[in-house]
C-alpha atoms as a PDB file:
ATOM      1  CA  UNK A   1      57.514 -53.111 -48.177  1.00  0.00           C
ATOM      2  CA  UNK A   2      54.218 -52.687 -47.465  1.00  0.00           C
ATOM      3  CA  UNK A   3      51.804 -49.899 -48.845  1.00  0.00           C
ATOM      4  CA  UNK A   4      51.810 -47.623 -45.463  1.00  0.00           C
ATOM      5  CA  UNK A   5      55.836 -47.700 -45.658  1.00  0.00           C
ATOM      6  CA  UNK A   6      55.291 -45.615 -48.866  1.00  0.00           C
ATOM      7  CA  UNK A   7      52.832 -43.345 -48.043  1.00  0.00           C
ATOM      8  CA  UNK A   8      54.338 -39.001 -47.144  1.00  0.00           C
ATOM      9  CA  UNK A   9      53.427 -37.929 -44.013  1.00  0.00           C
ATOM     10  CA  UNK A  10      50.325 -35.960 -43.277  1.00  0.00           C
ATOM     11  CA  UNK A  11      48.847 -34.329 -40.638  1.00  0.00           C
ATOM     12  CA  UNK A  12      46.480 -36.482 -38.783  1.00  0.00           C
ATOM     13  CA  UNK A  13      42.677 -35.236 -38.208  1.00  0.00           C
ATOM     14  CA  UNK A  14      43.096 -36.478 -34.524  1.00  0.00           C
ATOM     15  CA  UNK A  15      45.604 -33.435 -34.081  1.00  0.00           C
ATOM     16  CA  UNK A  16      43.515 -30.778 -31.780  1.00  0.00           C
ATOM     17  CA  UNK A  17      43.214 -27.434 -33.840  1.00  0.00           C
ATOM     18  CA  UNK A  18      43.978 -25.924 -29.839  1.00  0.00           C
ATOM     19  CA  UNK A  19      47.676 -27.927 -30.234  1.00  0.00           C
ATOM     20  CA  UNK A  20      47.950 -25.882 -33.897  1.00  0.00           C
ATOM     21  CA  UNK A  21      46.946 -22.662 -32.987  1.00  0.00           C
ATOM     22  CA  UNK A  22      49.323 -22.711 -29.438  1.00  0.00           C
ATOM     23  CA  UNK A  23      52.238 -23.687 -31.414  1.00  0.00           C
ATOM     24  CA  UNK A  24      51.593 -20.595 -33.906  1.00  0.00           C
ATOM     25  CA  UNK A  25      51.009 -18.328 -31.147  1.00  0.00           C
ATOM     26  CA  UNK A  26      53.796 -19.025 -29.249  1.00  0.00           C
ATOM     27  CA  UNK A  27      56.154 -19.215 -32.364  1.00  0.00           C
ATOM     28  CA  UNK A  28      54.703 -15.770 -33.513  1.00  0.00           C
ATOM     29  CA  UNK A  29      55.475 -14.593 -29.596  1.00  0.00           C
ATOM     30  CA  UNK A  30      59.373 -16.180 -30.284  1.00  0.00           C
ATOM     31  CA  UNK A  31      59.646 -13.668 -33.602  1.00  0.00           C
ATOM     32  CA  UNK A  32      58.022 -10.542 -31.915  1.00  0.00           C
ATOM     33  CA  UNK A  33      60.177 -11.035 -29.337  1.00  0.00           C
ATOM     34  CA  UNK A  34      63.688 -11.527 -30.925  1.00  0.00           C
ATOM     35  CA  UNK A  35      62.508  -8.988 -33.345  1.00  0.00           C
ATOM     36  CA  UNK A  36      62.399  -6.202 -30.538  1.00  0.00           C
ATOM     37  CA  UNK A  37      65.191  -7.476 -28.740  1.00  0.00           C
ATOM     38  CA  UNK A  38      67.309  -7.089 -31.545  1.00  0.00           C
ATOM     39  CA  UNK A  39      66.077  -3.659 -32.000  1.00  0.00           C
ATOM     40  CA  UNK A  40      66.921  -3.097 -28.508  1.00  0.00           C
ATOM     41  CA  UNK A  41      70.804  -4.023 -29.236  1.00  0.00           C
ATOM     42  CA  UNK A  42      70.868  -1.976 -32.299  1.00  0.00           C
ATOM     43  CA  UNK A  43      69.661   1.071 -30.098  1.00  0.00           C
ATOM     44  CA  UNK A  44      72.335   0.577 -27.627  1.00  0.00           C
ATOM     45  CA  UNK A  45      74.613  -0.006 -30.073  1.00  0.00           C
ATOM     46  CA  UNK A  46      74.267   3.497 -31.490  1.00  0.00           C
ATOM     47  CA  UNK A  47      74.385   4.953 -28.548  1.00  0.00           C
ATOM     48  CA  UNK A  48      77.784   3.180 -27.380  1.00  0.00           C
ATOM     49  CA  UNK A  49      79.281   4.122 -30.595  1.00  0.00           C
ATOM     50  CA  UNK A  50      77.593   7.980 -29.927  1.00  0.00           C
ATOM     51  CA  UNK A  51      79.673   7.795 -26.972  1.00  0.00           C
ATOM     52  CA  UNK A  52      82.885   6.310 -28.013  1.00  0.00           C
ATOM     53  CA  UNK A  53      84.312   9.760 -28.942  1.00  0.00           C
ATOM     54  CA  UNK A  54      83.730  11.313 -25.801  1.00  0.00           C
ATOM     55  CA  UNK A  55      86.128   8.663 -24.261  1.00  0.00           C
ATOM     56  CA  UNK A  56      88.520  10.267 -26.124  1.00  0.00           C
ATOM     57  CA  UNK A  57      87.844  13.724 -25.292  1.00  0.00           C
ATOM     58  CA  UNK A  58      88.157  13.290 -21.717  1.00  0.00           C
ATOM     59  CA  UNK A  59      91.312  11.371 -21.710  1.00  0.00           C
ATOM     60  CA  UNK A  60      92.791  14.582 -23.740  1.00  0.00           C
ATOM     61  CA  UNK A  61      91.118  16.999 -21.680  1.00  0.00           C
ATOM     62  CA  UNK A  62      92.469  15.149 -17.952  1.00  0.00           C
ATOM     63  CA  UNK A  63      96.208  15.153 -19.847  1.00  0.00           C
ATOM     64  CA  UNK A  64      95.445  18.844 -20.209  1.00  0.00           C
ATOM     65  CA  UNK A  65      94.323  19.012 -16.539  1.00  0.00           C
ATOM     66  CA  UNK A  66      97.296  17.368 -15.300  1.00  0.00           C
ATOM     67  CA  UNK A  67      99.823  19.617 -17.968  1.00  0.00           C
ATOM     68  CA  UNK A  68      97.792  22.490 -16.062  1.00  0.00           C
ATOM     69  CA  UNK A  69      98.331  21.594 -12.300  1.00  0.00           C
ATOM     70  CA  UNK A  70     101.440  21.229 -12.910  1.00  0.00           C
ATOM     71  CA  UNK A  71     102.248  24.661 -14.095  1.00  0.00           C
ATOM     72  CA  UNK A  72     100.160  26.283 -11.168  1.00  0.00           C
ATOM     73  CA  UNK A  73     102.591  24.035  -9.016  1.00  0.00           C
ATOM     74  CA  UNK A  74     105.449  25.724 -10.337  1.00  0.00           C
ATOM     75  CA  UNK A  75     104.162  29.421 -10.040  1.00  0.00           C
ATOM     76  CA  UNK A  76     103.152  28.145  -6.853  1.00  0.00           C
ATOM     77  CA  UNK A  77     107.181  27.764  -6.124  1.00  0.00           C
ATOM     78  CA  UNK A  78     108.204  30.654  -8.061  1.00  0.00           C
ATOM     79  CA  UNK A  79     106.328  33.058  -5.727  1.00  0.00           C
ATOM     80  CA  UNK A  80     107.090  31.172  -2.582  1.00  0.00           C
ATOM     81  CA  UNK A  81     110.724  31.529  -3.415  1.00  0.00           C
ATOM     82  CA  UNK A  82     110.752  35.286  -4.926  1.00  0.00           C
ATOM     83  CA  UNK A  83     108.648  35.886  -2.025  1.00  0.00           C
ATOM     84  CA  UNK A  84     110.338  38.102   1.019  1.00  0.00           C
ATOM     85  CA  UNK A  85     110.875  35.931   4.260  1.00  0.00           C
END
């Protein structure tokens, strides 16, 4: 093997400093942006969890409506049919 085979790798003075600092701006740009779009998810998160409950509450409350209605039906009925003619 020859002497270059056993040399490390190293950064080559040829490299443009521009090439350097693009590549750590845009990699800095890739963590911002992850960073608030994960943010972003844990917000909505919360605030589909928030709401989760309220699914609950208005499924009850419509069973309720419908428990209701019915009832008024039948007084509805009653009174048509105690009703004189």
């Amino acid at each position: 093997m020859s002497t270059s085979e056993h040399e490390h790798w190293h950064l080559d003075r040829r490299v443009p400093l521009a090439l350097i600092l693009t590549i750590v701006i845009q990699t800095v740009g890739i963590v911002w942006w992850a960073s608030s779009l994960t943010e972003r998810v844990a917000i909505l998160e919360k605030k589909q969890d928030a709401a989760a409950p309220q699914g609950d509450r208005i499924t009850r409350l419509e069973v309720n409506i419908e428990f209701i209605r019915d009832g008024v039906n039948e007084i509805k009925n009653a009174l048509r049919k105690a009703a004189p003619q």
